[in-house]
PDB file of N, CA and C in Angstrom:
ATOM      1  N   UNK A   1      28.872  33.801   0.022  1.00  0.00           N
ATOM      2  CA  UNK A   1      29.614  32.563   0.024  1.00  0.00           C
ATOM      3  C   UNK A   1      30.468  32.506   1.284  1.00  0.00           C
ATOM      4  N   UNK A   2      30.208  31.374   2.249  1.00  0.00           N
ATOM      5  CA  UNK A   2      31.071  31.369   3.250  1.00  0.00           C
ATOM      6  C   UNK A   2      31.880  29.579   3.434  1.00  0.00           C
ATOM      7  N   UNK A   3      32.939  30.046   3.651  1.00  0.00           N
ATOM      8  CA  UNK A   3      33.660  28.366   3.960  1.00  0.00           C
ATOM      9  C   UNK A   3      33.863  28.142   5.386  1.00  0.00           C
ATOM     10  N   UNK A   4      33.259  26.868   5.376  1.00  0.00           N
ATOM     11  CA  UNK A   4      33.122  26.763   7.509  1.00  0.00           C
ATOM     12  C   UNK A   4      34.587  25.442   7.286  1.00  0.00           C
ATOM     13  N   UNK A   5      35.222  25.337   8.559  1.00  0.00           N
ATOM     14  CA  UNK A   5      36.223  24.225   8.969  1.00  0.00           C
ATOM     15  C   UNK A   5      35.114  23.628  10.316  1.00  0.00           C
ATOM     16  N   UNK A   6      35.257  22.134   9.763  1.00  0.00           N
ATOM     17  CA  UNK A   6      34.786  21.499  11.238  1.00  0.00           C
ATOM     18  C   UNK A   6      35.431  20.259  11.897  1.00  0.00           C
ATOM     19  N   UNK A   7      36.416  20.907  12.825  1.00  0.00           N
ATOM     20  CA  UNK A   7      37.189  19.961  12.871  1.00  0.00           C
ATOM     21  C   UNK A   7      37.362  19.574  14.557  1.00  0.00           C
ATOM     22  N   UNK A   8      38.047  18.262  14.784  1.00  0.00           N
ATOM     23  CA  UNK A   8      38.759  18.421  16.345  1.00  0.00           C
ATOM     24  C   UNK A   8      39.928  18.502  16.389  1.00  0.00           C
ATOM     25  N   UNK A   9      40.640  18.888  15.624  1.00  0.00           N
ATOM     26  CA  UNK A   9      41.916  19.121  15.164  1.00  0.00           C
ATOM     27  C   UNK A   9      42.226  20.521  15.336  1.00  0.00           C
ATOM     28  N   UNK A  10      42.807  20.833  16.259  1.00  0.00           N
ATOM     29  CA  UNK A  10      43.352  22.411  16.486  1.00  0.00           C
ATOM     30  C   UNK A  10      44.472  23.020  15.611  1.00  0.00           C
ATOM     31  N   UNK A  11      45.107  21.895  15.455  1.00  0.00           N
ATOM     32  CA  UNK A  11      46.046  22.196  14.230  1.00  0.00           C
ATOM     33  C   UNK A  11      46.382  21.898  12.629  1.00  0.00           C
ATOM     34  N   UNK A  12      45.144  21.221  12.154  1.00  0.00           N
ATOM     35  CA  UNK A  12      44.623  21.349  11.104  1.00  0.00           C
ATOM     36  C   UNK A  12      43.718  22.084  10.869  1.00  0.00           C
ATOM     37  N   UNK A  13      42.542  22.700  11.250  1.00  0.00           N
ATOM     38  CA  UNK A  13      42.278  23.974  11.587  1.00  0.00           C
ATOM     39  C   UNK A  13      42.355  25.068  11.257  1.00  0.00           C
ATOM     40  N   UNK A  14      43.832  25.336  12.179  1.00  0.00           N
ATOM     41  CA  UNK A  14      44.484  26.660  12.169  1.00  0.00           C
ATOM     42  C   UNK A  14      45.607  26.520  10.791  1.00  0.00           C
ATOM     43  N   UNK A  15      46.248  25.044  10.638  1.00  0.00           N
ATOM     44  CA  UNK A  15      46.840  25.082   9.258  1.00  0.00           C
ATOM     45  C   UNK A  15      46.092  25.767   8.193  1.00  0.00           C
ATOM     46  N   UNK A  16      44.805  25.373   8.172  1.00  0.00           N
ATOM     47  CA  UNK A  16      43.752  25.579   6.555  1.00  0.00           C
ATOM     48  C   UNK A  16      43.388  26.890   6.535  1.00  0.00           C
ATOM     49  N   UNK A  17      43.159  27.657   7.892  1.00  0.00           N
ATOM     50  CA  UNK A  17      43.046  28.883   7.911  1.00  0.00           C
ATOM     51  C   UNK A  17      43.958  29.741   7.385  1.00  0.00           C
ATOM     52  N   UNK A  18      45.195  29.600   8.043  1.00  0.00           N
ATOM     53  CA  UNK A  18      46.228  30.334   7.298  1.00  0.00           C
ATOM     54  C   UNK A  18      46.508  29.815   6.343  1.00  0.00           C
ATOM     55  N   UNK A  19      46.571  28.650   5.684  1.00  0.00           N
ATOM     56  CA  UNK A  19      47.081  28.824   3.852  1.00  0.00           C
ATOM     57  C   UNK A  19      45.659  29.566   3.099  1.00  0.00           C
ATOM     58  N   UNK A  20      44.705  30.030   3.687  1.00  0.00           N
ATOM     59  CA  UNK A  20      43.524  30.057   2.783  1.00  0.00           C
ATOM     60  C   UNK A  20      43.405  31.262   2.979  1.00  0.00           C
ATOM     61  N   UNK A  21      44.464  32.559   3.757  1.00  0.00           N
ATOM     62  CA  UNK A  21      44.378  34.092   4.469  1.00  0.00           C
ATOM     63  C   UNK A  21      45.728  34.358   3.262  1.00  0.00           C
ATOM     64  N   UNK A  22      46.393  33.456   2.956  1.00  0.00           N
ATOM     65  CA  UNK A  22      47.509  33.368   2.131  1.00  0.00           C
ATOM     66  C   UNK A  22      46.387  34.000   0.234  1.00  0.00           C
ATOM     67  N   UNK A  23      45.844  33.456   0.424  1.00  0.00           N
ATOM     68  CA  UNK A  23      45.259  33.731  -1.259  1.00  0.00           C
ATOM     69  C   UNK A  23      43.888  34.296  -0.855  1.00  0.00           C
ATOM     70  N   UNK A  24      43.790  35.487   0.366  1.00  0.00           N
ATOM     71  CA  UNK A  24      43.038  36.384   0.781  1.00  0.00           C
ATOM     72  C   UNK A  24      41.148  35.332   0.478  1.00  0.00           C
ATOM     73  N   UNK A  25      41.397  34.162   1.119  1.00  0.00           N
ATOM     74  CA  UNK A  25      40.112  33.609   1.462  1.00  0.00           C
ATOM     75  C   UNK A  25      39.896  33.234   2.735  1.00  0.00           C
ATOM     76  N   UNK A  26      38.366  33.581   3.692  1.00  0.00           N
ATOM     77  CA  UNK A  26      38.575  33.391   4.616  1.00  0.00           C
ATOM     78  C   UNK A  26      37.284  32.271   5.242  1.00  0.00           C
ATOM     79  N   UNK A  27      38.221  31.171   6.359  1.00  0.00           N
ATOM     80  CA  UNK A  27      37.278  30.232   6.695  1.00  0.00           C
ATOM     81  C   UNK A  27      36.853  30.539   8.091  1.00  0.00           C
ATOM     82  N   UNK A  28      35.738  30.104   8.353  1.00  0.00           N
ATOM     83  CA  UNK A  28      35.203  29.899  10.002  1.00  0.00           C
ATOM     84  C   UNK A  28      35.687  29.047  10.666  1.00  0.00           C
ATOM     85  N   UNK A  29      35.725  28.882  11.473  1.00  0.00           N
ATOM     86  CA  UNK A  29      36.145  27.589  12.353  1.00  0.00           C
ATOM     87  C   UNK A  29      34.630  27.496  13.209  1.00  0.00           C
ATOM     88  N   UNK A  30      34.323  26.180  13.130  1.00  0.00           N
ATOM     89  CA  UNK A  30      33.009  26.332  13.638  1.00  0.00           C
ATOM     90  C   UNK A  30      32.879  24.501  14.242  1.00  0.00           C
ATOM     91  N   UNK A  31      31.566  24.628  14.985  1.00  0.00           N
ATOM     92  CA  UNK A  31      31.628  22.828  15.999  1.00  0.00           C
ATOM     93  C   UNK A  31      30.513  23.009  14.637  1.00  0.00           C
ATOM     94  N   UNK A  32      30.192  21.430  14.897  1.00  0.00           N
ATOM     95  CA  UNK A  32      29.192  20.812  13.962  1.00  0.00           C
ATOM     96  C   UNK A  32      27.350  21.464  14.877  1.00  0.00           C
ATOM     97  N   UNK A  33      27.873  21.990  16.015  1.00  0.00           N
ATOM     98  CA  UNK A  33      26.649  22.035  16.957  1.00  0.00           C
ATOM     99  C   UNK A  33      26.043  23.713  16.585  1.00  0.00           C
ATOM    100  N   UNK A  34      27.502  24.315  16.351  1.00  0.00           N
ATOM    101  CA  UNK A  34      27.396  25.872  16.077  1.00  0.00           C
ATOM    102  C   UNK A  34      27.145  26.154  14.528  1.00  0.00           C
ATOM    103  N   UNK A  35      27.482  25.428  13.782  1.00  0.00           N
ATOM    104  CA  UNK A  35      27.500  25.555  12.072  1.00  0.00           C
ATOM    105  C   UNK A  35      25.475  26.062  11.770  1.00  0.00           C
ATOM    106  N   UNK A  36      25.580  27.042  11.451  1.00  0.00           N
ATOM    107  CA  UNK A  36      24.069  27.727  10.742  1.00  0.00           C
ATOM    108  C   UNK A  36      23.546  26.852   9.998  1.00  0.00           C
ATOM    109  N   UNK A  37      23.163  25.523   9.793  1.00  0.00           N
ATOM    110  CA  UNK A  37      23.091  24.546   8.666  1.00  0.00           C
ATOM    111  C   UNK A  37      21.650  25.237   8.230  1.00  0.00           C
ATOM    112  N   UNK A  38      20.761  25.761   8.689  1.00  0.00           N
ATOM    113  CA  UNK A  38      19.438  25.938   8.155  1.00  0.00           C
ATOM    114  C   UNK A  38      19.984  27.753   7.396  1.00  0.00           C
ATOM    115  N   UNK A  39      21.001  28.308   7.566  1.00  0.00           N
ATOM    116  CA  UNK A  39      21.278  29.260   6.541  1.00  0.00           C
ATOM    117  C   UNK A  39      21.856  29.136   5.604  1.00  0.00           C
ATOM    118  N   UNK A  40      22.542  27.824   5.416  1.00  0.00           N
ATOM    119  CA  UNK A  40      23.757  27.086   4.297  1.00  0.00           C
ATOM    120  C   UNK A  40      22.784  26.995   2.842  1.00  0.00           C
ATOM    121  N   UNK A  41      24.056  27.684   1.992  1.00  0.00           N
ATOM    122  CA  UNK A  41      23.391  28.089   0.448  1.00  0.00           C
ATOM    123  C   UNK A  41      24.430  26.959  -0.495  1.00  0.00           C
ATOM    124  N   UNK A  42      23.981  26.948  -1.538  1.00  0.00           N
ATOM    125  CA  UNK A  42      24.707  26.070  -2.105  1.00  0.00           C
ATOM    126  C   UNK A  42      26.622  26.883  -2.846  1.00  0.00           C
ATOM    127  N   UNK A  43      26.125  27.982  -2.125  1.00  0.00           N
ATOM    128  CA  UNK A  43      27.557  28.720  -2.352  1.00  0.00           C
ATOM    129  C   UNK A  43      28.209  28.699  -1.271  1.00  0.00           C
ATOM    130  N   UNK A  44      27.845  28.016  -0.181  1.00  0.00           N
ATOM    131  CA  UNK A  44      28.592  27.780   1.257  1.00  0.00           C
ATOM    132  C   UNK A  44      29.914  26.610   1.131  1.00  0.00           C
ATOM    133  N   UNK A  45      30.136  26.425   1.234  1.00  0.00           N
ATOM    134  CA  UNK A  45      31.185  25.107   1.314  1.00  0.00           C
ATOM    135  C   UNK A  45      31.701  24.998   2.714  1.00  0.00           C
ATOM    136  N   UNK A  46      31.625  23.243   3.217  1.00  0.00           N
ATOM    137  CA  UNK A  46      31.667  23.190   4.783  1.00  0.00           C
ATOM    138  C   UNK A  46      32.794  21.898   4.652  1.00  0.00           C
ATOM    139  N   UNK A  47      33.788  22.372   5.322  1.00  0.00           N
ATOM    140  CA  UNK A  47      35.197  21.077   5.296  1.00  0.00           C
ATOM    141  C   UNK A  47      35.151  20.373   6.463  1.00  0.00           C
ATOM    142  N   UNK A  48      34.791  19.164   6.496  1.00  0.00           N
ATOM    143  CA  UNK A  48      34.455  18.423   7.824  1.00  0.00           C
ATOM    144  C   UNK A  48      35.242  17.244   7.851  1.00  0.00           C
ATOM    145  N   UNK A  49      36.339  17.154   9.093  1.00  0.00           N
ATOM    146  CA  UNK A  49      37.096  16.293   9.218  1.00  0.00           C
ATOM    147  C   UNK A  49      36.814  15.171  10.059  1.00  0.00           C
ATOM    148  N   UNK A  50      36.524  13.887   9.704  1.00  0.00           N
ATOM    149  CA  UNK A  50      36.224  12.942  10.502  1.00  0.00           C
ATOM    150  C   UNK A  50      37.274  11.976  10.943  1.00  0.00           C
ATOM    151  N   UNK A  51      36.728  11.792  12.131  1.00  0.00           N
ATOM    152  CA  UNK A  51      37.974  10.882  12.840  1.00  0.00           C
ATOM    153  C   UNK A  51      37.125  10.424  14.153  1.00  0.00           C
ATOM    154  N   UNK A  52      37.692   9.378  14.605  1.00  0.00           N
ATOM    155  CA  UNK A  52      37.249   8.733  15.983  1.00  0.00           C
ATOM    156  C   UNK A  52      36.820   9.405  16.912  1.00  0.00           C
ATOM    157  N   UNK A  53      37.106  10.629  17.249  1.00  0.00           N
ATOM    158  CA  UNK A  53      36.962  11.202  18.332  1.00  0.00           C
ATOM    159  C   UNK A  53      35.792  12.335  18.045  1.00  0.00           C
ATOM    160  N   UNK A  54      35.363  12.212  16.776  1.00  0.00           N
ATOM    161  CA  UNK A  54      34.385  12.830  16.380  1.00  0.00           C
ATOM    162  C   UNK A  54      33.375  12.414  15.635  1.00  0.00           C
ATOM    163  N   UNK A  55      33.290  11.347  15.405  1.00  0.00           N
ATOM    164  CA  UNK A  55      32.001  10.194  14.670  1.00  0.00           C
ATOM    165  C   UNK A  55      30.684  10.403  14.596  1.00  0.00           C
ATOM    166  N   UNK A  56      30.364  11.041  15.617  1.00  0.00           N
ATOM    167  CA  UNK A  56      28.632  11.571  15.611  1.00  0.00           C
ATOM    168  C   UNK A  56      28.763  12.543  14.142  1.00  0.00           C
ATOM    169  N   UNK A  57      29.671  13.599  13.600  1.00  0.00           N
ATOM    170  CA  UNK A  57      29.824  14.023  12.607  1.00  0.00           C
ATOM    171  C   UNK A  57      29.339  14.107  11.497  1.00  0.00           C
ATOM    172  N   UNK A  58      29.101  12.545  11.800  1.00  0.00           N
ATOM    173  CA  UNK A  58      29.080  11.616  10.080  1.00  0.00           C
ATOM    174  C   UNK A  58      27.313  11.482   9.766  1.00  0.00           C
ATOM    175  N   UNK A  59      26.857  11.384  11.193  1.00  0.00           N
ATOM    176  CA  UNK A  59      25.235  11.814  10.754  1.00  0.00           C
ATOM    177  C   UNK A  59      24.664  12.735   9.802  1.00  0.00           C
ATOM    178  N   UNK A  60      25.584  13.990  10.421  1.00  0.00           N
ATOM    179  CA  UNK A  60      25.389  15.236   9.273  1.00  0.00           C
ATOM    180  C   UNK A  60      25.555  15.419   8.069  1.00  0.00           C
ATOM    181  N   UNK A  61      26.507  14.081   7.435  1.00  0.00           N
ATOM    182  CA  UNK A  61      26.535  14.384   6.043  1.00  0.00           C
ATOM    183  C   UNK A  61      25.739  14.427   5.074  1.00  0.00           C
ATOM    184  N   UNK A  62      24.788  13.858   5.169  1.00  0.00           N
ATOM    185  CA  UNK A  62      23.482  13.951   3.932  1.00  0.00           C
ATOM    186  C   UNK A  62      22.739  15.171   3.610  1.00  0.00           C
ATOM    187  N   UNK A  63      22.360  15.376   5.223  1.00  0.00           N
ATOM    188  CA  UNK A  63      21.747  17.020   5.096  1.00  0.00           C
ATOM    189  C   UNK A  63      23.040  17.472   4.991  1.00  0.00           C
ATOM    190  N   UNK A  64      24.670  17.982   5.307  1.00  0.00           N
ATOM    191  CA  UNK A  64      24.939  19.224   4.998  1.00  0.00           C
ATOM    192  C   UNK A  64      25.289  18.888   3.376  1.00  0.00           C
ATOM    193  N   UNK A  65      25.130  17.554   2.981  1.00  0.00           N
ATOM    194  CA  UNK A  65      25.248  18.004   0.940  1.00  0.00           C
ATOM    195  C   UNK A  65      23.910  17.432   0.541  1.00  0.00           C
ATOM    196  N   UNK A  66      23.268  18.027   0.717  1.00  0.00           N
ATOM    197  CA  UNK A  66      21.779  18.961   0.325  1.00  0.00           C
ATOM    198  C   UNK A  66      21.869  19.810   0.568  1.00  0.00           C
ATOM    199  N   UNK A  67      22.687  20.723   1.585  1.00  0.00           N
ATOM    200  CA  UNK A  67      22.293  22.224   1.818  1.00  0.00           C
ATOM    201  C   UNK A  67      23.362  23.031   1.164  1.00  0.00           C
ATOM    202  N   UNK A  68      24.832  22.298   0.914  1.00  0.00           N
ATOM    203  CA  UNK A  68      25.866  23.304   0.385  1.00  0.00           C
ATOM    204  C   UNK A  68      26.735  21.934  -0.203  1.00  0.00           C
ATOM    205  N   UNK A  69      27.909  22.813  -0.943  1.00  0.00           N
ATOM    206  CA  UNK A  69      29.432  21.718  -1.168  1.00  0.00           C
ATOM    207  C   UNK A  69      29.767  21.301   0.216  1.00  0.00           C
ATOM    208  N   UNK A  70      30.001  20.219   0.249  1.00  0.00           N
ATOM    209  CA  UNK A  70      30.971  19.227   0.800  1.00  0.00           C
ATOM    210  C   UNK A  70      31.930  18.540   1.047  1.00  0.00           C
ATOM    211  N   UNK A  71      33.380  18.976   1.587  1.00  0.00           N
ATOM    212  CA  UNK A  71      34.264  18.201   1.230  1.00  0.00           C
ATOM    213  C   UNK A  71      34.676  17.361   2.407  1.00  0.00           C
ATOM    214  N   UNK A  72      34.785  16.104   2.724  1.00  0.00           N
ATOM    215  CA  UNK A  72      35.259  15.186   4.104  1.00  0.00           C
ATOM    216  C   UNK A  72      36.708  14.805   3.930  1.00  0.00           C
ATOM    217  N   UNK A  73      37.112  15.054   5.242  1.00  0.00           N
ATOM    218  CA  UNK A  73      39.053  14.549   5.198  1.00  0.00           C
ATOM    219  C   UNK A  73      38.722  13.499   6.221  1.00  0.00           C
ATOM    220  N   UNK A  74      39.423  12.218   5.813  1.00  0.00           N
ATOM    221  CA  UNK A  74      39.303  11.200   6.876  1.00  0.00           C
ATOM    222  C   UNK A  74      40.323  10.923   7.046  1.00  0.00           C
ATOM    223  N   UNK A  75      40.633  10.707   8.507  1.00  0.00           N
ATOM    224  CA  UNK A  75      41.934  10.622   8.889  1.00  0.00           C
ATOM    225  C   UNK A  75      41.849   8.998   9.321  1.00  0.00           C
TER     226      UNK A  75
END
């Protein structure tokens, strides 16, 4: 089971990382270009933050919930 962050947000990010090192869980920080999507299990969970400056993003959502959990933050 792995949890990826995909964000352009450097400091939301690094916020989610450390509250989630807080209750000894640990996330990736990863681009949407670098994310393993053809190794993603349905025990993966991938947190993808969309916003203007990152919109191509939003293509990916169908395939990445077929391949794992999904959760989107829209700012």
């Amino acid at each position: 089971m792995a949890i990826y962050i995909i964000s352009n947000n450097n400091y939301l990010k690094k916020g989610i990382v450390l509250l989630a090192k807080d209750v000894n869980i640990e996330i990736k920080k990863e681009t949407i270009h670098q994310l393993p999507v053809e190794k993603l299990t349905f025990d993966d969970t991938v947190i993808l933050h969309l916003h203007l400056n990152n919109k191509c993003c939003a293509r990916q959502i169908s395939k990445l919930n077929s391949k794992c959990k999904l959760m989107i933050l829209l700012n």
